[in-house]
Protein backbone atom coordinates (compact mmCIF):
# COMPACT_ATOMS: atom_id res chain seq x y z
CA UNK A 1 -207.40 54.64 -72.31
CA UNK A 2 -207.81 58.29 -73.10
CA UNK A 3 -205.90 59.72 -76.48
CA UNK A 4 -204.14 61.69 -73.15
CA UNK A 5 -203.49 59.18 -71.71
CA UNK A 6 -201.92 57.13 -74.31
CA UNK A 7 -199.73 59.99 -75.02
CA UNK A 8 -198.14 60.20 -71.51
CA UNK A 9 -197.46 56.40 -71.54
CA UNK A 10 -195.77 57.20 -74.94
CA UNK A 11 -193.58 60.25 -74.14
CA UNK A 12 -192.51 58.63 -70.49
CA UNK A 13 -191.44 54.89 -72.83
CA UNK A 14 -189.66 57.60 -74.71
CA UNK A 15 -187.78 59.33 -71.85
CA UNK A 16 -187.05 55.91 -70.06
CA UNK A 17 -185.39 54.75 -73.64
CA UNK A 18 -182.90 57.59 -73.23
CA UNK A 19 -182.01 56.87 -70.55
CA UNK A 20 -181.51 53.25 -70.88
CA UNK A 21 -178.85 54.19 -74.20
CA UNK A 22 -176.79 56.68 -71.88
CA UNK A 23 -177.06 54.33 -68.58
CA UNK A 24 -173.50 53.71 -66.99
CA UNK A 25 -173.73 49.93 -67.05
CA UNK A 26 -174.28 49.95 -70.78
CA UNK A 27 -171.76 52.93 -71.37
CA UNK A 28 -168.70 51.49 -69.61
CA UNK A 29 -169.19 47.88 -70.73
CA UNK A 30 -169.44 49.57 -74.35
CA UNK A 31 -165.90 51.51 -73.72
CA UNK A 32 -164.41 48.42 -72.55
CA UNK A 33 -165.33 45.97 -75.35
CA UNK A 34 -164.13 48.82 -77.42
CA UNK A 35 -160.35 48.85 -76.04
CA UNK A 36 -160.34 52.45 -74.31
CA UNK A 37 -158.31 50.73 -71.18
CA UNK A 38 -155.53 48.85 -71.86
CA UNK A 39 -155.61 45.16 -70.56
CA UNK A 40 -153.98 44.42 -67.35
CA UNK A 41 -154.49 44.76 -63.79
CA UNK A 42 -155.82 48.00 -62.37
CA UNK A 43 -157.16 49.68 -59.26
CA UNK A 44 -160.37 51.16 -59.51
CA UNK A 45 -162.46 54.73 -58.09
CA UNK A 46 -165.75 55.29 -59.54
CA UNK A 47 -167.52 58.32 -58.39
CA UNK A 48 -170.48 60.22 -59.32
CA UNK A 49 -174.48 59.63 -59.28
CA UNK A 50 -173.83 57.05 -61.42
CA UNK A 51 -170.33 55.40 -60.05
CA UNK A 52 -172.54 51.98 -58.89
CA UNK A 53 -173.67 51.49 -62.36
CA UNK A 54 -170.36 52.13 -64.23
CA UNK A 55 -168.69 49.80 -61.79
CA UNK A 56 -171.02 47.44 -62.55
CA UNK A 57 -170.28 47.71 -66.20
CA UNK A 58 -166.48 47.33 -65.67
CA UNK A 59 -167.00 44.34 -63.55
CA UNK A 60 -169.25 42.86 -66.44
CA UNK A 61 -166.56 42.93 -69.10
CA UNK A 62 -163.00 43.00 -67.11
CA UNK A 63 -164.31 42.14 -63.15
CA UNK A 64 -160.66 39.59 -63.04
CA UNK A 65 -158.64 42.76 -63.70
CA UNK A 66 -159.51 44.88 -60.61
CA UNK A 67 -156.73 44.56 -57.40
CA UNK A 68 -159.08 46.81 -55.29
CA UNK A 69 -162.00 49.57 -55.80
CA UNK A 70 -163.14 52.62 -54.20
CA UNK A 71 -166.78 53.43 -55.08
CA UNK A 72 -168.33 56.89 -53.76
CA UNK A 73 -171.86 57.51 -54.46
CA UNK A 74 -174.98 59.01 -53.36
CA UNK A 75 -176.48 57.80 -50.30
CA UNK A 76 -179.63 55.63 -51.79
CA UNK A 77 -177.62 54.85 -54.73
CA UNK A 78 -175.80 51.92 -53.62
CA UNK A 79 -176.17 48.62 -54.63
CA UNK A 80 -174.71 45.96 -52.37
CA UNK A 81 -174.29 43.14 -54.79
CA UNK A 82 -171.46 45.31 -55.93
CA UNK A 83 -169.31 43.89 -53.25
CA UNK A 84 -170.17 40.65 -54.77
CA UNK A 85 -168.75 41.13 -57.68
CA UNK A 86 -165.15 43.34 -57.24
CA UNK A 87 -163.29 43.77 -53.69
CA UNK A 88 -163.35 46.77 -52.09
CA UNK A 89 -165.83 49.51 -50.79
CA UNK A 90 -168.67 51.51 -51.21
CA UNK A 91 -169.24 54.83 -49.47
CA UNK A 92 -172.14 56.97 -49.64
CA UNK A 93 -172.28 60.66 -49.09
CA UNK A 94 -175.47 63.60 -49.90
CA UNK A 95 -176.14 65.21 -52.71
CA UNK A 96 -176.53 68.04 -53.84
CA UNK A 97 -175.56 69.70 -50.55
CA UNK A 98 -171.86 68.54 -49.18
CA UNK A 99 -171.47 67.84 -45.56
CA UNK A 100 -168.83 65.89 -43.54
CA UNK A 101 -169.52 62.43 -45.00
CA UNK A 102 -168.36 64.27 -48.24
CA UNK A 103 -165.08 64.81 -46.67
CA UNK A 104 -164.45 61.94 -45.26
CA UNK A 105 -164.89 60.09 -48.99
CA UNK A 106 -162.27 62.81 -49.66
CA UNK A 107 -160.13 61.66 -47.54
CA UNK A 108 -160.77 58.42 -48.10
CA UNK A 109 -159.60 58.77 -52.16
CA UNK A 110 -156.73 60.41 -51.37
CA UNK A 111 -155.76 57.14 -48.67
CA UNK A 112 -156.92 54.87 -51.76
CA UNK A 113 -154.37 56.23 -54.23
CA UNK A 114 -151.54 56.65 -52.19
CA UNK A 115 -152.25 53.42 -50.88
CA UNK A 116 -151.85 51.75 -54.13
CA UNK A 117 -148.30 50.38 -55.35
CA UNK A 118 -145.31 52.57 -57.46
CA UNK A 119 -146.51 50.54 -60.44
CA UNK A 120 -150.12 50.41 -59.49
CA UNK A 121 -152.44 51.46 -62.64
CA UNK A 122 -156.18 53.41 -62.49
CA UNK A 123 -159.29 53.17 -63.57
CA UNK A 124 -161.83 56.31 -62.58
CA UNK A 125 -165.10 56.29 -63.47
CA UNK A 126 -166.75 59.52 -62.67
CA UNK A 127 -169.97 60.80 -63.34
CA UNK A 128 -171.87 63.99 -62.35
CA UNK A 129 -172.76 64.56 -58.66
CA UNK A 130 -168.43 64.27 -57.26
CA UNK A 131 -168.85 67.73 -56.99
CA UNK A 132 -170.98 67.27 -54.20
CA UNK A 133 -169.78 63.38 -53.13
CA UNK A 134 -166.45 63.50 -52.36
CA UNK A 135 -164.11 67.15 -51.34
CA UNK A 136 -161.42 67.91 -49.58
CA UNK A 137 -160.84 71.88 -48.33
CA UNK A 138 -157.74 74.40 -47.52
CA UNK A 139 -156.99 74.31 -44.07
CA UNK A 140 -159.29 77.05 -42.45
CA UNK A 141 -162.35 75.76 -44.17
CA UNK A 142 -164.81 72.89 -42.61
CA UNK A 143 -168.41 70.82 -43.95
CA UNK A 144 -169.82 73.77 -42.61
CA UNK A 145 -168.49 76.75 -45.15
CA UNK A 146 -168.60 73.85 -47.89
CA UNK A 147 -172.53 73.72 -47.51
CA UNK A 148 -173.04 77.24 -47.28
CA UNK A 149 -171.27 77.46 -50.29
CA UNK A 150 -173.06 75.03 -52.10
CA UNK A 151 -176.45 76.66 -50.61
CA UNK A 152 -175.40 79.64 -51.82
CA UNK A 153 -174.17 78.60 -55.66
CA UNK A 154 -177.51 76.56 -55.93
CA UNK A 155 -179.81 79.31 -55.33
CA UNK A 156 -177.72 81.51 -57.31
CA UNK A 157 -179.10 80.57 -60.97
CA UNK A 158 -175.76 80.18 -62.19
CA UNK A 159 -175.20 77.39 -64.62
CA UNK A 160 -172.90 74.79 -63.94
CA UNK A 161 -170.31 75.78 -65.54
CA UNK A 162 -169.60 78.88 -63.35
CA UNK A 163 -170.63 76.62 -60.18
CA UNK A 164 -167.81 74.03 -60.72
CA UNK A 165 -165.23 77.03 -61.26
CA UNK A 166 -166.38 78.86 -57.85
CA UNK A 167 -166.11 75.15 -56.26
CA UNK A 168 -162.81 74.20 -57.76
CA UNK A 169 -160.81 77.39 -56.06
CA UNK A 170 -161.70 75.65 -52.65
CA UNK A 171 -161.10 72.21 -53.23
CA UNK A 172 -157.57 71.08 -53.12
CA UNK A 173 -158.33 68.14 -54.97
CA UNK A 174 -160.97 69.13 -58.17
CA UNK A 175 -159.69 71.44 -60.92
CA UNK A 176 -156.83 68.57 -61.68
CA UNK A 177 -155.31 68.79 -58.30
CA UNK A 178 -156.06 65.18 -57.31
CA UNK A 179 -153.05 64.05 -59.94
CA UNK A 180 -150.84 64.91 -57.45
CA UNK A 181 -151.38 62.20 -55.40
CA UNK A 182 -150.71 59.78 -58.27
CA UNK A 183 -147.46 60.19 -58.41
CA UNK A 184 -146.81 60.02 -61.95
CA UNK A 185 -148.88 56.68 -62.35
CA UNK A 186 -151.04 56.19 -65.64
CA UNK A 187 -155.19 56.53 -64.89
CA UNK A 188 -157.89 56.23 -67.71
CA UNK A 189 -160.81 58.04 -67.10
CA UNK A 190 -164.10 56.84 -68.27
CA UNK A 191 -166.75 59.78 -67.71
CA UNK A 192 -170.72 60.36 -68.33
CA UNK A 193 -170.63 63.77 -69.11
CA UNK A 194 -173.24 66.10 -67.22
CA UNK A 195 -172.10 69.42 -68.50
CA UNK A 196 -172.02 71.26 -71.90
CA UNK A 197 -169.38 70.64 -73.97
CA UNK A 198 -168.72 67.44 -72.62
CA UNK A 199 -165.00 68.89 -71.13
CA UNK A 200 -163.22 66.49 -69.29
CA UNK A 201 -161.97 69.68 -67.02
CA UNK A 202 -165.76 70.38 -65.73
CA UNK A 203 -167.93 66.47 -65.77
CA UNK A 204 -166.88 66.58 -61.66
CA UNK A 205 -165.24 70.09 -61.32
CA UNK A 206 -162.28 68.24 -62.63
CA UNK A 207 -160.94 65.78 -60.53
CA UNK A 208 -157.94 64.84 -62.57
CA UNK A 209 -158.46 67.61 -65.68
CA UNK A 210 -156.82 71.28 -65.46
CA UNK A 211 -158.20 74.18 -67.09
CA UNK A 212 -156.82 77.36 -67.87
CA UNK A 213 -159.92 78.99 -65.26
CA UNK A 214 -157.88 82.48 -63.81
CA UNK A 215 -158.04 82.37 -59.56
CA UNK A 216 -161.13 84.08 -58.23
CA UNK A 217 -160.94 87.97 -58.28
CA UNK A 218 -161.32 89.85 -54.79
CA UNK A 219 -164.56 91.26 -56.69
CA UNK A 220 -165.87 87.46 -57.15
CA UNK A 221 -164.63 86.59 -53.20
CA UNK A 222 -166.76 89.46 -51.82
CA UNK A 223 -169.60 88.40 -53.41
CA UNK A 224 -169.72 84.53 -51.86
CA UNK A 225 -170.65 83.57 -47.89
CA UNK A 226 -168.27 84.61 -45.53
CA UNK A 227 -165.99 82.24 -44.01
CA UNK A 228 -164.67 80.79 -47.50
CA UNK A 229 -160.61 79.91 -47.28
CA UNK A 230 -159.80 79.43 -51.38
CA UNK A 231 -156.98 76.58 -51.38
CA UNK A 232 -153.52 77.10 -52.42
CA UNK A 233 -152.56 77.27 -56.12
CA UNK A 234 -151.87 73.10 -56.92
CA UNK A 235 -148.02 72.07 -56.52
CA UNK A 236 -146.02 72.01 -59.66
CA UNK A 237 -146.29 68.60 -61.11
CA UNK A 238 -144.94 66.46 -63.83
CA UNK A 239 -147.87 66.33 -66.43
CA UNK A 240 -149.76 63.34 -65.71
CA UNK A 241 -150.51 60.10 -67.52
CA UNK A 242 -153.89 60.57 -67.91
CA UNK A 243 -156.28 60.06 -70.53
CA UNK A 244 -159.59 60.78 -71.00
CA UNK A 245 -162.94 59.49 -72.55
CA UNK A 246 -166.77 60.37 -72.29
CA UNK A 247 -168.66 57.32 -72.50
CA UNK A 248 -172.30 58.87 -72.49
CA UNK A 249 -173.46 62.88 -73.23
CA UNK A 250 -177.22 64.53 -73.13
CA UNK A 251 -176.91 64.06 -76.81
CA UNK A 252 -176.53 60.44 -77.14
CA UNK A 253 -179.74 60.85 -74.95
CA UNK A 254 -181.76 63.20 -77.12
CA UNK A 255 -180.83 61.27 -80.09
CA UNK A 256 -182.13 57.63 -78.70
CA UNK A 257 -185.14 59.50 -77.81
CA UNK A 258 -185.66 60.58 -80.94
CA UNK A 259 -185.16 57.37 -82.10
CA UNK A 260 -187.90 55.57 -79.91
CA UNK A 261 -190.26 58.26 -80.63
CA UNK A 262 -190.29 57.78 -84.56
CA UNK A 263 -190.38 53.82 -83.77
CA UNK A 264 -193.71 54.96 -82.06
CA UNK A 265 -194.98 56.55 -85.34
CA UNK A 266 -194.39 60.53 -84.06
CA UNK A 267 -193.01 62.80 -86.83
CA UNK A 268 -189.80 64.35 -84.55
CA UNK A 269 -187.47 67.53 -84.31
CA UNK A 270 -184.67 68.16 -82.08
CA UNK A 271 -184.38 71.53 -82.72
CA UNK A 272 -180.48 71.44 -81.12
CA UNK A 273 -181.00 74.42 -78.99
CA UNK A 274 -179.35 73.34 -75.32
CA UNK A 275 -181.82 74.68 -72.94
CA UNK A 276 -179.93 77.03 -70.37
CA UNK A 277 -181.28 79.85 -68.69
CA UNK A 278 -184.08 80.50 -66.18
CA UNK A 279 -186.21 76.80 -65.95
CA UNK A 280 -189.26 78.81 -65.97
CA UNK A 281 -189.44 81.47 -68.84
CA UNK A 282 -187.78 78.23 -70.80
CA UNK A 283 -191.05 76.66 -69.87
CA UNK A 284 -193.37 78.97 -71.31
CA UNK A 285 -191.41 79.46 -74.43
CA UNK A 286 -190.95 75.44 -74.85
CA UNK A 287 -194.82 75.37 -75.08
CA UNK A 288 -195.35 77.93 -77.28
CA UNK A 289 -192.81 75.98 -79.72
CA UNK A 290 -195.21 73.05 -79.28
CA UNK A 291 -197.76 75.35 -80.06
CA UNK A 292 -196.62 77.03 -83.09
CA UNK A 293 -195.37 73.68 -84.29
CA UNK A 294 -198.52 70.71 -84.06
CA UNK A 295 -198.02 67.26 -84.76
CA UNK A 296 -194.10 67.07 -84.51
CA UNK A 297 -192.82 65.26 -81.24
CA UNK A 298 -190.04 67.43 -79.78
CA UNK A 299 -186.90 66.76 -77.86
CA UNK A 300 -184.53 69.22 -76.37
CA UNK A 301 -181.43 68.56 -73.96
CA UNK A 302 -179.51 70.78 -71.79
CA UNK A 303 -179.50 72.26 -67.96
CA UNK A 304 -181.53 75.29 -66.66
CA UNK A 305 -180.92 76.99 -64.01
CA UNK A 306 -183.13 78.76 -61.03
CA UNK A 307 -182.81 81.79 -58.66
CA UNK A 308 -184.43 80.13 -55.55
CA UNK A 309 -185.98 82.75 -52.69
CA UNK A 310 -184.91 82.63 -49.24
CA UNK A 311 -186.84 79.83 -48.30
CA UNK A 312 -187.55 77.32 -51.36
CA UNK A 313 -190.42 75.00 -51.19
CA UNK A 314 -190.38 71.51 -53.25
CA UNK A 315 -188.99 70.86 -56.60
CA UNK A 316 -186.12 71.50 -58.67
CA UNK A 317 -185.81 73.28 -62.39
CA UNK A 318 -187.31 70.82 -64.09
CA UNK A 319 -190.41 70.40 -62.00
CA UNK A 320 -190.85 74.65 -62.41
CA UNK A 321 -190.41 74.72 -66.33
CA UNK A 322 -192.67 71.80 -66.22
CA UNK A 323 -195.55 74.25 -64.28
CA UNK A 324 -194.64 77.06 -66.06
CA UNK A 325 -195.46 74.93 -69.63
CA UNK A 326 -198.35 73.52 -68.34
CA UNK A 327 -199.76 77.17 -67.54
CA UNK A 328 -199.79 77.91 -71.67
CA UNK A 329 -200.50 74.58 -72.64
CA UNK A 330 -203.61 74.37 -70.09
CA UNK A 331 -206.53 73.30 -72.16
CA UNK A 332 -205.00 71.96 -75.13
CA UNK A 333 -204.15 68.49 -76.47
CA UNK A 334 -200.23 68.82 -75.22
CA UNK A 335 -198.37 66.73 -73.23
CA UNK A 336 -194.47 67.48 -72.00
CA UNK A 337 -191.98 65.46 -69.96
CA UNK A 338 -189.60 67.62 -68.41
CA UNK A 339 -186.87 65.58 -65.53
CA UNK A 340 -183.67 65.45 -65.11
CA UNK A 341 -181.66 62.15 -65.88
CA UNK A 342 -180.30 61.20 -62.86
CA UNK A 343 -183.57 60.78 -61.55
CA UNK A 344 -183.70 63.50 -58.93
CA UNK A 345 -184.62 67.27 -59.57
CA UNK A 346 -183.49 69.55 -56.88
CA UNK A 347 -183.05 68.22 -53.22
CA UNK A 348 -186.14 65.71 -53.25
CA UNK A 349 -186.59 61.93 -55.13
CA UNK A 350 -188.40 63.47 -57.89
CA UNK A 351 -186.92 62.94 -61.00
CA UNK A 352 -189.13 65.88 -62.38
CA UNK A 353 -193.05 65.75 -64.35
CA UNK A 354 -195.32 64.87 -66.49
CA UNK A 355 -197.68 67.62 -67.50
CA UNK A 356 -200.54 68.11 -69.97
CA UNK A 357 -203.37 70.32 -70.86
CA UNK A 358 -205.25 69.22 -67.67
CA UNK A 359 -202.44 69.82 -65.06
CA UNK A 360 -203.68 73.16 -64.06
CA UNK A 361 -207.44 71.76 -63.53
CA UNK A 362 -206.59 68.84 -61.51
CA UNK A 363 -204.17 71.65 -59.26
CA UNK A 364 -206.64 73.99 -58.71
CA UNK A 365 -209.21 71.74 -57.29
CA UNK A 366 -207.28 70.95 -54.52
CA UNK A 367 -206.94 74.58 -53.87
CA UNK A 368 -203.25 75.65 -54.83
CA UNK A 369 -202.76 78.34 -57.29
CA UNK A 370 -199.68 77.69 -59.88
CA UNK A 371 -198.16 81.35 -60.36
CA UNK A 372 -197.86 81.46 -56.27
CA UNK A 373 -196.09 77.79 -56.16
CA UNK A 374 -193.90 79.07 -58.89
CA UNK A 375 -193.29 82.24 -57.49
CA UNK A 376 -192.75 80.39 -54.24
CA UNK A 377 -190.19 77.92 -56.10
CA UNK A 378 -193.02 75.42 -54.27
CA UNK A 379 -193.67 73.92 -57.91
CA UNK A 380 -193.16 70.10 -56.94
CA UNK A 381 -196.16 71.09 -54.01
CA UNK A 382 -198.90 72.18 -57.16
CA UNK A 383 -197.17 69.14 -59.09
CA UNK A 384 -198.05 66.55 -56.11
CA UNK A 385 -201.33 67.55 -56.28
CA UNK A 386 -201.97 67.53 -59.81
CA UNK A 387 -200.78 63.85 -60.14
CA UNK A 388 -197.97 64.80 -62.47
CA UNK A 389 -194.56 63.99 -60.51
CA UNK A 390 -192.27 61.81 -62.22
CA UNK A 391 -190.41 59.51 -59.59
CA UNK A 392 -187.39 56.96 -60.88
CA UNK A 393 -185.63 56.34 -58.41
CA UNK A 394 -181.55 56.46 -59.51
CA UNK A 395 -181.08 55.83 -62.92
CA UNK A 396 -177.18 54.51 -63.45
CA UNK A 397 -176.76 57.99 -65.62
CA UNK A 398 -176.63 61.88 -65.37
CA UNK A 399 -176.35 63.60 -69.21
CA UNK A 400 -178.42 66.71 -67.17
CA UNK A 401 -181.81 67.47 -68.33
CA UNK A 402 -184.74 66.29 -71.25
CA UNK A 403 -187.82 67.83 -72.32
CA UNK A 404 -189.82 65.65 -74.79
CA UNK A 405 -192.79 67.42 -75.41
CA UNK A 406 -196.26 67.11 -78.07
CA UNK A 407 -199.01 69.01 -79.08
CA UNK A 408 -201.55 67.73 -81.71
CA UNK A 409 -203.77 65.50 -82.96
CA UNK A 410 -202.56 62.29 -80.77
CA UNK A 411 -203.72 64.15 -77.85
CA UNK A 412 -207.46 64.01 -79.28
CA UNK A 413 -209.87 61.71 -79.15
């Protein structure tokens, strides 16, 4: 095995510890044996990218408690021993783009909770990706507006933050509003954070949280699709009996990477920047930290964001600041991991790649030229070719993004 080589194996054992430490099934049993939910019988939603594996957790450590459960999930993400193990459903619906399966699991949680008895209690597990899984609109708005909104906030660059506010004033159940339909019964949330800050309010655009977001500005409504209806302001409610708790964040992530890598012998920084901004001038400055800095193993968390063209090719952010590294690093004894941890980057089943000093070579001799697939937003095309896609398959998590990256002697030899 080349010193190359060796390196990649390292740095992808190092990514796949993270996410093991931040992976639902872990998180929730952890929670649980921990006393965050009261004992006692209680119905059960889990939604989210990683809703399967957090229901899995809660069956592990209090399965005999559950009356009924309502998993939502992305299609591909479903595990049918599941139904083995608590009563209820699973229903599957895309991601990242909303369409009418999305609204019928909408409609489907709403029928779950009212369903439920005056002294029924909840358990929600929710994770990042109910944004897209599970809506339910103002009257005047249908799946099609809903995915040309989505179309449009995803090609926008805007970070997720300011996505989950634009998609909350639409929704009449995110931004809090779903606590309506519980009626003044108590719910504790268990959540695997996917945004920064770890605020209850945004991991899901807020299914049961508030915040103190102002409505959308006439200036902010001219600038979306046509065709959007924004839903009424929520009914005034008795504050609910909610509580909250994050179970799993990008930086328990960077941190058990950090760990794994100095178990592997690598001198490490995590520098504690949270990567936002464009995924591909990140890139380039992200190697030339691993240049200016040899020898030290680095990890960074966080969520970048890209401004896609008309017509996007393949790939995601992570796959782009992954090309756009591997153009300064070309040549040099460098590898860098950058994929998301929900194991899919953009629209595709790429969880993002694995890129070193060769990348550009092995592109080029199949004939594709890097600044036109990035230009293109086409990087996961140039990435195919080069060997360096990174493919997981789901995960059980989503803590958003890592980029583990080295430059130095290890990659000699």
């Amino acid at each position: 095995m080349t010193a190359i080589a060796g390196l990649r194996a390292d740095i992808e054992r190092i990514y796949h510890a993270a996410l093991e430490a931040v992976n639902g099934r872990t998180a929730v049993a952890r929670a649980l044996r921990e006393g965050v939910v009261p004992e006692g019988p209680f119905y059960v939603v889990a939604v989210g990218k990683a809703a399967t594996a957090m229901a899995h957790g809660l069956a592990d450590e209090r399965g005999g408690d559950v009356m009924d459960a309502l998993v939502v999930t992305r299609a591909g993400y479903e595990d049918p021993q599941l139904g083995e193990r608590l009563p209820g459903r699973t229903i599957t619906a895309p991601h990242p783009i909303p369409d009418g399966r999305s609204l019928e699991a909408g409609e489907a949680l709403v029928r779950f909770i009212e369903q439920a008895p005056a002294d029924g209690r909840f358990v929600f597990l929710v994770s990042g990706g109910a944004s897209s899984l599970v809506e339910r609109l103002a009257p005047g708005m249908d799946a099609a507006a809903l995915a040309r909104l989505n179309r449009w906030l995803l090609a926008s660059g805007l970070d997720i933050g300011r996505m989950n506010r634009l998609r909350k004033a639409f929704s009449t159940i995110k931004g809090g509003r779903l606590a309506q339909w519980l009626a003044g019964r108590r719910a504790d949330v268990l959540l695997i954070s996917d945004v920064p800050g770890d605020a209850p309010a945004m991991i899901g655009s807020g299914l049961l949280f508030a915040d103190d977001a102002p409505p959308l500005t006439d200036a902010e409504l001219a600038a979306l699709p046509e065709g959007l209806v924004p839903a009424p302001p929520p009914p005034t409610m008795a504050a609910p009996s909610v509580s909250g708790h994050v179970v799993a964040s990008n930086a328990a992530a960077v941190e058990a990477a950090a760990e794994r890598a100095r178990s592997l012998g690598f001198a490490v920084t995590c520098p504690g920047r949270f990567l936002d901004g464009e995924a591909r001038t990140l890139g380039a400055s992200l190697a030339e930290t691993l240049i200016d800095a040899p020898d030290y193993l680095h990890v960074w968390g966080g969520e970048p964001t890209v401004t896609l063209p008309e017509h996007p090719g393949r790939g995601g952010r992570m796959q782009a600041l992954a090309l756009a590294a591997a153009q300064r690093l070309a040549g040099r004894p460098a590898v860098l991991l950058a994929a998301g941890t929900d194991g899919a980057d953009g629209p595709g089943e790429d969880a993002g790649a694995l890129v070193d000093g060769h990348t550009l070579y092995r592109g080029h001799r199949t004939g594709l030229d890097d600044e036109y697939t990035l230009d293109a937003a086409d990087s996961g095309r140039f990435l195919a070719a080069s060997g360096d896609l990174l493919r997981t398959g789901g995960t059980g998590t989503n803590v958003m993004d890592l980029v583990i990256g080295y430059h130095g002697s290890k990659g000699t030899g």
